[in-house]
N, C-alpha and C. Protein backbone atom coordinates (compact mmCIF):
# COMPACT_ATOMS: atom_id res chain seq x y z
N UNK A 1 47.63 16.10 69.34
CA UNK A 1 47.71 17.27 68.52
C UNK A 1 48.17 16.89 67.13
N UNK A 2 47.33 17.52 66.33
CA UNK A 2 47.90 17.03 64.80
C UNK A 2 48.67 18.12 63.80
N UNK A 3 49.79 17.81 63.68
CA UNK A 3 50.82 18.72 63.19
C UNK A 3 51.18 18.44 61.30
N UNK A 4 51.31 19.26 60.73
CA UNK A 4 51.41 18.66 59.22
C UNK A 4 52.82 19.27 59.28
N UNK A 5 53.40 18.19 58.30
CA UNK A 5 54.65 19.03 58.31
C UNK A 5 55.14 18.85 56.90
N UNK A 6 55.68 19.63 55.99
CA UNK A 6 56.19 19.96 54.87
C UNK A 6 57.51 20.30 54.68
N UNK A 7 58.06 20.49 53.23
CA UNK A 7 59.60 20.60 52.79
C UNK A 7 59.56 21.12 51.38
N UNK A 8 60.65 21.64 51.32
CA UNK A 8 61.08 21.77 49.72
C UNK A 8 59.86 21.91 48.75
N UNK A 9 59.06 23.14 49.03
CA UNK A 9 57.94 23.46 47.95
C UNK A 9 58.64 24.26 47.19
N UNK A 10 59.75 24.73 47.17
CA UNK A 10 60.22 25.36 45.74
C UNK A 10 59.63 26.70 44.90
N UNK A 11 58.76 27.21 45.91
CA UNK A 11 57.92 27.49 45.26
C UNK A 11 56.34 27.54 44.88
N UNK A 12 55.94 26.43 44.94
CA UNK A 12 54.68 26.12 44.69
C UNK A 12 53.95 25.97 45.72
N UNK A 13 53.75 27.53 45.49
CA UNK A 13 52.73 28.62 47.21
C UNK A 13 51.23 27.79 47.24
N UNK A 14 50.68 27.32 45.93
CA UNK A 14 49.64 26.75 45.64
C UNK A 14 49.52 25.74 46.59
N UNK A 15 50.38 24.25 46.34
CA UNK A 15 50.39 23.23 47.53
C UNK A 15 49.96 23.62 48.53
N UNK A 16 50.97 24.75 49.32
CA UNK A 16 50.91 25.05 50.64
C UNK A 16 49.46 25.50 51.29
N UNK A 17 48.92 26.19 50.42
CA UNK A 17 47.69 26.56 50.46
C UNK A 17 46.57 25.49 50.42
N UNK A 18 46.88 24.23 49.15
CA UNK A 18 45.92 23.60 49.54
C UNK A 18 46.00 22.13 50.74
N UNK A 19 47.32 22.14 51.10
CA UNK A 19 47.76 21.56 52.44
C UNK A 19 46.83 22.03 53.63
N UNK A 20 46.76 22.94 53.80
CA UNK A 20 46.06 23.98 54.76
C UNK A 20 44.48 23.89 54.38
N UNK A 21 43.98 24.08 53.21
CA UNK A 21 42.70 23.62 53.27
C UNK A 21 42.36 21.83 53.37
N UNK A 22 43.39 21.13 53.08
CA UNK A 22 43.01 19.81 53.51
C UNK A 22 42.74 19.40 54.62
N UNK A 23 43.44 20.04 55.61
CA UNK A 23 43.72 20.13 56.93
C UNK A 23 43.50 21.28 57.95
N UNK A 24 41.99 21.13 58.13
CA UNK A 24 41.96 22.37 58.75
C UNK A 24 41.93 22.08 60.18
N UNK A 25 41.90 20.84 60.54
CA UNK A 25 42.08 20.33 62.00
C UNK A 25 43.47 20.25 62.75
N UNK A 26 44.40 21.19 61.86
CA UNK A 26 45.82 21.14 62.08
C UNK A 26 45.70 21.91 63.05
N UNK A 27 46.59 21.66 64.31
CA UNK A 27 47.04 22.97 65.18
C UNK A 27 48.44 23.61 64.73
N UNK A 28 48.83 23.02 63.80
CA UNK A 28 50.31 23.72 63.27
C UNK A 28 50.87 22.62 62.10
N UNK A 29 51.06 23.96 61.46
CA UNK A 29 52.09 23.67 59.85
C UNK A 29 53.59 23.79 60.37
N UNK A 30 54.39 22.93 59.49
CA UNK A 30 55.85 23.02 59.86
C UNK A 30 56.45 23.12 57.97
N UNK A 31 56.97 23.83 58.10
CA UNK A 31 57.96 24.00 56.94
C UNK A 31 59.45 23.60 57.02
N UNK A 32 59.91 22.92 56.16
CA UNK A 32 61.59 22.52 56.64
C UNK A 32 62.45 22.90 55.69
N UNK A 33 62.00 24.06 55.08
CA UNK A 33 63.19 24.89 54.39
C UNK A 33 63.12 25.00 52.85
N UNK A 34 63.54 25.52 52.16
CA UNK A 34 63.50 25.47 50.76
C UNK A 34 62.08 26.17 50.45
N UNK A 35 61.48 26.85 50.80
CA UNK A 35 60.40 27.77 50.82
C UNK A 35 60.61 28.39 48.93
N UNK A 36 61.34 29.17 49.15
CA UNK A 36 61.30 30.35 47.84
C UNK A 36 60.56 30.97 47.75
N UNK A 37 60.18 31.91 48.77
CA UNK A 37 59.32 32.98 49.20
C UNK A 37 59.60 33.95 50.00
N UNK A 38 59.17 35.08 50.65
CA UNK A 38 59.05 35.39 51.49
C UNK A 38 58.33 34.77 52.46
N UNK A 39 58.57 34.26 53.75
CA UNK A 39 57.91 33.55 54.71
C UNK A 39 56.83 34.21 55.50
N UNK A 40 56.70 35.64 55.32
CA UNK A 40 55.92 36.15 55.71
C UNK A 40 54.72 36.09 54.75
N UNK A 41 54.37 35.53 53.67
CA UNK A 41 53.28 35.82 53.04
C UNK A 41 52.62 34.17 53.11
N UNK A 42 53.73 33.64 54.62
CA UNK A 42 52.41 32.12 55.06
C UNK A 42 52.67 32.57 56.64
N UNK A 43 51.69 33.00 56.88
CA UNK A 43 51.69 33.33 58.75
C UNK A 43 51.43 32.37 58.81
N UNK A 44 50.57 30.97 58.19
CA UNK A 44 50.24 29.65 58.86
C UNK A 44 51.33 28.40 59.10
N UNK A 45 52.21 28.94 59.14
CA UNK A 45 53.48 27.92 59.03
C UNK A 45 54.56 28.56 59.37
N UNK A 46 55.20 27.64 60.56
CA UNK A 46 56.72 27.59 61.08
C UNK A 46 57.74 27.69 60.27
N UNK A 47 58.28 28.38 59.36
CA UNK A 47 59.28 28.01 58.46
C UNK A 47 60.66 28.19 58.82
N UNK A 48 61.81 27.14 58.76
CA UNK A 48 63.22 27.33 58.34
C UNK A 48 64.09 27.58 57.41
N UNK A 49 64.95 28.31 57.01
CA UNK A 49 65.72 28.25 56.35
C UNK A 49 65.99 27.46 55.60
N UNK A 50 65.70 26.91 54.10
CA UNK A 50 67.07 25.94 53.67
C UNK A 50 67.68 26.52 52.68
N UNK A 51 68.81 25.97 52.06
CA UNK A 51 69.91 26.42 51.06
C UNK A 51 69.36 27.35 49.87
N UNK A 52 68.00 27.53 49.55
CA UNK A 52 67.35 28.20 48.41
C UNK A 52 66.54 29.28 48.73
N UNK A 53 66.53 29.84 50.15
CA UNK A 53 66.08 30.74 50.18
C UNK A 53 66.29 31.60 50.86
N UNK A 54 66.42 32.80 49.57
CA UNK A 54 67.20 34.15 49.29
C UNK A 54 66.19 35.16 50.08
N UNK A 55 65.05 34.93 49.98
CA UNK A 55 63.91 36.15 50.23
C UNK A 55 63.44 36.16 51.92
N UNK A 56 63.52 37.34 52.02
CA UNK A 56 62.60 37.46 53.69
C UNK A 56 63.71 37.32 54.74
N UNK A 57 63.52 37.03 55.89
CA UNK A 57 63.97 36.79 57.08
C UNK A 57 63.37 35.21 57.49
N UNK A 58 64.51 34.24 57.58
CA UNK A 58 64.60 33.12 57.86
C UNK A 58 65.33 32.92 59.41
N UNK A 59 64.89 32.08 60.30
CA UNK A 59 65.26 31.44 61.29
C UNK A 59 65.96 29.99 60.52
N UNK A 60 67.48 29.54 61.34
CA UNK A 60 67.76 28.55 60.51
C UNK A 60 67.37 27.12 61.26
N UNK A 61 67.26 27.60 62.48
CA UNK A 61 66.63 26.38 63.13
C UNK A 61 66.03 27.02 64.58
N UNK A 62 64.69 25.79 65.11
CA UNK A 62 63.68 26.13 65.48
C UNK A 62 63.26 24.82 66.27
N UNK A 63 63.27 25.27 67.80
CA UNK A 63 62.71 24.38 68.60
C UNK A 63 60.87 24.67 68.99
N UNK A 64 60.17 23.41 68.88
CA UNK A 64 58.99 24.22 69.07
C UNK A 64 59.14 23.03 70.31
N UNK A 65 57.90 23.64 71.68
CA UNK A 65 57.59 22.78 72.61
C UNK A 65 56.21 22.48 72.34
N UNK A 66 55.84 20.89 72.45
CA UNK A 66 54.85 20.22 72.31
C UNK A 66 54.44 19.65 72.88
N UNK A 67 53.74 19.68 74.82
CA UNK A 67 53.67 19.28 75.88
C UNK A 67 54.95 18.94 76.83
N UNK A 68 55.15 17.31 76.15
CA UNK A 68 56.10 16.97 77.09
C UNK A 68 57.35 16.49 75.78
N UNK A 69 56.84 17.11 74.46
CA UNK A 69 57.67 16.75 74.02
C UNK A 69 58.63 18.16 73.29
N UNK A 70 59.53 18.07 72.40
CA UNK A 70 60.17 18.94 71.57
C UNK A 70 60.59 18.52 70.61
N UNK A 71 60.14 19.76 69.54
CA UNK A 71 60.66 19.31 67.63
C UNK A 71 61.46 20.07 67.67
N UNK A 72 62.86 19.76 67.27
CA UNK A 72 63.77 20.56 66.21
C UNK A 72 63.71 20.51 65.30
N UNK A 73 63.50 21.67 64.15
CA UNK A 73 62.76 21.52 62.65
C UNK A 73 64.32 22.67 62.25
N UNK A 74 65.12 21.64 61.19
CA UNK A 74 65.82 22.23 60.52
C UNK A 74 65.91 21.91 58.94
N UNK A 75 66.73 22.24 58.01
CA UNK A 75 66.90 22.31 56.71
C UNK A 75 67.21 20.91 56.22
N UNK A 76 68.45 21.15 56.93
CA UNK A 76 69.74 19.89 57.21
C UNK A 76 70.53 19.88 56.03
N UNK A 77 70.73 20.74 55.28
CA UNK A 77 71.71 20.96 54.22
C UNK A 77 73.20 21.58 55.11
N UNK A 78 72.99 21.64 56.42
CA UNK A 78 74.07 22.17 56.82
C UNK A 78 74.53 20.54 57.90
N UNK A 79 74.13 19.30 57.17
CA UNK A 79 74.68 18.49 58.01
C UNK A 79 75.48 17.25 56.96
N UNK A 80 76.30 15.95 57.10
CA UNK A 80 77.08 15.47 56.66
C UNK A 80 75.77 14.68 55.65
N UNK A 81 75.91 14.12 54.43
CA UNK A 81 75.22 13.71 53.64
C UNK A 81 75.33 11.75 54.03
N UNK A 82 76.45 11.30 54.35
CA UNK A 82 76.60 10.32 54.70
C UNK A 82 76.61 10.16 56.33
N UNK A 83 76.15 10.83 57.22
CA UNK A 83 75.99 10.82 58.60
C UNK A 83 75.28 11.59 58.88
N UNK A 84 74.03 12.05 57.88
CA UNK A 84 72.84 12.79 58.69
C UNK A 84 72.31 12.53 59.84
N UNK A 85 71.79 11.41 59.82
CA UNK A 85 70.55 10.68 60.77
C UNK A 85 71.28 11.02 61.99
N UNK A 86 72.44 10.26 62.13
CA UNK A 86 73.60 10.14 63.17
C UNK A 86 73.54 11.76 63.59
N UNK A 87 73.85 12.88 63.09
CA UNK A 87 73.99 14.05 63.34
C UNK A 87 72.80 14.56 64.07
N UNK A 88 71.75 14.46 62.89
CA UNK A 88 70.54 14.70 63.66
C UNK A 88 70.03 14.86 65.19
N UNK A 89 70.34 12.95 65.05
CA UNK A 89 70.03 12.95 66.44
C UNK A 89 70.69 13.68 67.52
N UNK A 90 72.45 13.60 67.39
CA UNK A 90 72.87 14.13 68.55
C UNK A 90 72.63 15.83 68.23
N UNK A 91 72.01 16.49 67.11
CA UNK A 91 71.87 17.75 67.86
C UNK A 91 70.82 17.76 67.94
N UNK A 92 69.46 17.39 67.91
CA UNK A 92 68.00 17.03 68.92
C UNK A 92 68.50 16.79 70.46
N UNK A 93 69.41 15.84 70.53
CA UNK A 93 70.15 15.91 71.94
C UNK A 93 70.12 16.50 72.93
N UNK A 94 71.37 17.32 71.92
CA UNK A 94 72.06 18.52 72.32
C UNK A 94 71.18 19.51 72.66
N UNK A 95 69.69 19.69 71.79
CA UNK A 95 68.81 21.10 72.62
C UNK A 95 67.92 20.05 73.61
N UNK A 96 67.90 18.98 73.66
CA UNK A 96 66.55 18.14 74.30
C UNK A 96 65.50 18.07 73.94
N UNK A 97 65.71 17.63 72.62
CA UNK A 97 64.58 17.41 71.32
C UNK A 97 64.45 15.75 71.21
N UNK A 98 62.77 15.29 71.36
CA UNK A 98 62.96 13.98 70.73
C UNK A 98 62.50 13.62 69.97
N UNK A 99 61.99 15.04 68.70
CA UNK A 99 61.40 14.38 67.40
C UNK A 99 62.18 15.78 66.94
N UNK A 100 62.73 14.78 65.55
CA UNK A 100 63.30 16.20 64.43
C UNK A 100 62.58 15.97 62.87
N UNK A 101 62.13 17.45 62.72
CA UNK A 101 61.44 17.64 61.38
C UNK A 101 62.42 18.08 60.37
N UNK A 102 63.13 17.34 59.05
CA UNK A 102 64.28 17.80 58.32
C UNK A 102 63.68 18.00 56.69
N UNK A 103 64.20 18.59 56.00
CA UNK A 103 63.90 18.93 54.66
C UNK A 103 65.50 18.20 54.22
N UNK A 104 65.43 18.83 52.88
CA UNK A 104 66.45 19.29 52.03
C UNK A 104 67.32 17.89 51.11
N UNK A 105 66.62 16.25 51.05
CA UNK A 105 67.07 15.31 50.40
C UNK A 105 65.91 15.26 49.27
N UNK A 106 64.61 15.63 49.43
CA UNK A 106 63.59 15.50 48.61
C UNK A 106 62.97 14.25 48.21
N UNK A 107 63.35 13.05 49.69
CA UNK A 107 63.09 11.62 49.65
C UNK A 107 62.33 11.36 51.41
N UNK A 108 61.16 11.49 51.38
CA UNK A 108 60.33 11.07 52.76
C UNK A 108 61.42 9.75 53.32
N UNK A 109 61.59 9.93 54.44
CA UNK A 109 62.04 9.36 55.69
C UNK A 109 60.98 9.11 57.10
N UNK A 110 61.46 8.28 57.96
CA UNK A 110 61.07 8.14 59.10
C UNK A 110 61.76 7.20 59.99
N UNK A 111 62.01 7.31 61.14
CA UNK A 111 63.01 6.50 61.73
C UNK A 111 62.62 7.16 63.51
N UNK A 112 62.85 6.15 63.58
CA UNK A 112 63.45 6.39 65.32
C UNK A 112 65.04 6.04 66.03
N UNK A 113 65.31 6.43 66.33
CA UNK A 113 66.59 5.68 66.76
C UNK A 113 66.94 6.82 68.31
N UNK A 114 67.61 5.99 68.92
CA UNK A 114 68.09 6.76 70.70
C UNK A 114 67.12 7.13 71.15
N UNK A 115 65.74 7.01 70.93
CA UNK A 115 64.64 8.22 71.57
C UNK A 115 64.31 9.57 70.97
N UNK A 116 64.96 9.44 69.52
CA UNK A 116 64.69 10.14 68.74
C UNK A 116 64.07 9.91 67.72
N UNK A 117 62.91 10.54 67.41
CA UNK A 117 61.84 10.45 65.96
C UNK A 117 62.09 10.66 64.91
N UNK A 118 62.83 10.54 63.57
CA UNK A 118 63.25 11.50 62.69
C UNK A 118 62.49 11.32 61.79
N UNK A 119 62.07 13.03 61.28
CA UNK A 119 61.16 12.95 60.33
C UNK A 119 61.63 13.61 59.17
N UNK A 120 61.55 12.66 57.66
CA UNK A 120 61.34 13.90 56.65
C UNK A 120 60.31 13.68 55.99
N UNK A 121 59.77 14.85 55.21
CA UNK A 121 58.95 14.91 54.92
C UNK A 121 58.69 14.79 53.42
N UNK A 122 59.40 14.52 52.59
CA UNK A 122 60.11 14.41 51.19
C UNK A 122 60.04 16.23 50.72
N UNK A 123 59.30 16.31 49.58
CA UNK A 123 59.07 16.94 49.08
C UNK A 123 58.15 17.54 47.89
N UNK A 124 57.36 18.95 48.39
CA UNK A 124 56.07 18.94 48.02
C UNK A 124 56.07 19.11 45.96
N UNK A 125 57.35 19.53 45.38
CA UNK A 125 57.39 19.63 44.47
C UNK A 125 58.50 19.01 43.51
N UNK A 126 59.54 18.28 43.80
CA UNK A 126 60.38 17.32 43.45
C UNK A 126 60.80 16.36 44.40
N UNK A 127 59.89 15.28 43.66
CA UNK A 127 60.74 14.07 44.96
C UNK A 127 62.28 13.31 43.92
N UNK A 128 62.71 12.97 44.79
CA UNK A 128 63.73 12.62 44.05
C UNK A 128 64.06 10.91 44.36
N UNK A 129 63.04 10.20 45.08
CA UNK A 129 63.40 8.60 45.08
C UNK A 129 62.07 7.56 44.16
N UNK A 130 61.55 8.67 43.00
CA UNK A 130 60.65 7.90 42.61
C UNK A 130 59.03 7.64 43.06
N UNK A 131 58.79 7.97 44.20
CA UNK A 131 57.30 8.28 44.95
C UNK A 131 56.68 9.52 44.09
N UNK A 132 55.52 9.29 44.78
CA UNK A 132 54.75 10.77 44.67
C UNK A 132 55.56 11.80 45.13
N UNK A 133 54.91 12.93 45.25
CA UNK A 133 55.53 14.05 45.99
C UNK A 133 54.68 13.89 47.37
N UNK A 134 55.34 14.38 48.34
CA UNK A 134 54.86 13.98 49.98
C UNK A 134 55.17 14.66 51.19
N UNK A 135 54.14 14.67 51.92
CA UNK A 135 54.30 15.20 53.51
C UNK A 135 53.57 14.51 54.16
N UNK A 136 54.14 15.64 55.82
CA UNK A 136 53.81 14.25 56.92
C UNK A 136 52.89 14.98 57.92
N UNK A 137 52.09 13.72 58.51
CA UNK A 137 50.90 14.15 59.72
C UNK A 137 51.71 13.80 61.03
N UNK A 138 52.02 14.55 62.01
CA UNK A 138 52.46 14.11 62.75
C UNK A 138 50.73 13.84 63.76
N UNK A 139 50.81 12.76 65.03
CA UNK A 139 50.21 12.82 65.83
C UNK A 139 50.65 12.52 67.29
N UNK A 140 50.76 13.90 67.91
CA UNK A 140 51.24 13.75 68.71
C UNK A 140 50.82 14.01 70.37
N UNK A 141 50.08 13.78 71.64
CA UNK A 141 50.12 13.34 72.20
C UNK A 141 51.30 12.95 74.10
N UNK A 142 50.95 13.13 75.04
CA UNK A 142 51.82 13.13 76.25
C UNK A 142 52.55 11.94 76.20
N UNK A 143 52.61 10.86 75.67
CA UNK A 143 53.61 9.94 75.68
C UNK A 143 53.42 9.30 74.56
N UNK A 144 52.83 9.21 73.36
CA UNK A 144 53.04 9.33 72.01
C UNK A 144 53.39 9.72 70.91
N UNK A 145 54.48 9.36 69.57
CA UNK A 145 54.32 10.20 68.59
C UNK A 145 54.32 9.30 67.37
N UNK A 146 53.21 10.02 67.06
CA UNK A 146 52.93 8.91 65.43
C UNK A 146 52.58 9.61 64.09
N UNK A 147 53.11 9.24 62.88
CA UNK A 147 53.50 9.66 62.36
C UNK A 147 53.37 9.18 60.70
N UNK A 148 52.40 9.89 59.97
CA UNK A 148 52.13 9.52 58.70
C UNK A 148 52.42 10.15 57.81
N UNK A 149 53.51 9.29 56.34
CA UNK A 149 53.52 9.99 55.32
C UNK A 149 52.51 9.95 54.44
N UNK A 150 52.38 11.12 53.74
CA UNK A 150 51.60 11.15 52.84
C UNK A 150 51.63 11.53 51.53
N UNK A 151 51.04 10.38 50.39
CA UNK A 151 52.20 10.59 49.06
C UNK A 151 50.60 11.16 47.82
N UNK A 152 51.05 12.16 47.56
CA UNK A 152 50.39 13.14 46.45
C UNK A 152 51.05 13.10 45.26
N UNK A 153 50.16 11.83 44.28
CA UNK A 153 50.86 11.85 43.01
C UNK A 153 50.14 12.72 42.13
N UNK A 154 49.50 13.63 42.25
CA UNK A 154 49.11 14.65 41.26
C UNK A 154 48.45 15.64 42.38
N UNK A 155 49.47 16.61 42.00
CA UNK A 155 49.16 17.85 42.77
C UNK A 155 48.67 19.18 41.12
């Protein structure tokens, strides 16, 4: 199953839109917070909560089931800046999650660690480590998960 997953558009409803026409073989969009919208005006995407958004009705975190697996897709502005990853994982854990989708550093990540996947996805409208701006393909699969960033230097 091929999952796109996104972060921190700020705003720029445009991206999101043409994310979705890039990908129309997606079975699901993931949003990881920082929207600045109302979330209702993207029915095509899972969205969470992060620290910037004021508008709509937000869920702050969100387990989705994915066969045999589970994403926890949160903000992560509500976790330690120097012990994210570490955090992460044990609350993927804690619901019996073994891939987490995170926003809110505006620098693409990927890691595995304990049996946990961690994904970020940077960000679709300020990256902040120097890359393009970027999101991720997840591919995922009954005993696989794989996982591509993807860097958009002119959006």
């Amino acid at each position: 199953m091929k999952i796109v997953v996104v972060s921190d558009s700020h705003g720029r409803n445009d991206i999101l839109k043409t994310i979705q026409e890039k990908h129309p073989n997606a079975k699901l969009f993931i949003h990881c917070g920082d929207l600045e919208d109302d979330p209702m005006n993207f029915p095509g995407y899972i969205i969470v909560r992060g620290n910037n958004d004021y508008f709509g009705r937000f869920e702050n975190e969100r387990i989705i089931p994915i066969g045999k697996h589970q994403i926890y897709v949160t903000h992560s502005h509500r976790f330690s800046y120097f012990l994210r990853s570490e955090q992460l994982v044990n609350r993927a854990k804690e619901l019996n999650c073994d891939i987490v989708c995170f926003g809110h550093t505006h620098v693409s990540f990927l890691d595995r660690f304990d049996g946990v996947t961690l994904v970020n996805p940077g960000s679709l409208s300020h990256s902040r480590d120097g890359k393009p701006c970027s999101y991720a393909i997840l591919d995922i699969n009954e005993d696989d998960v794989q996982v591509e960033l993807k860097f958009e230097p002119e959006w």
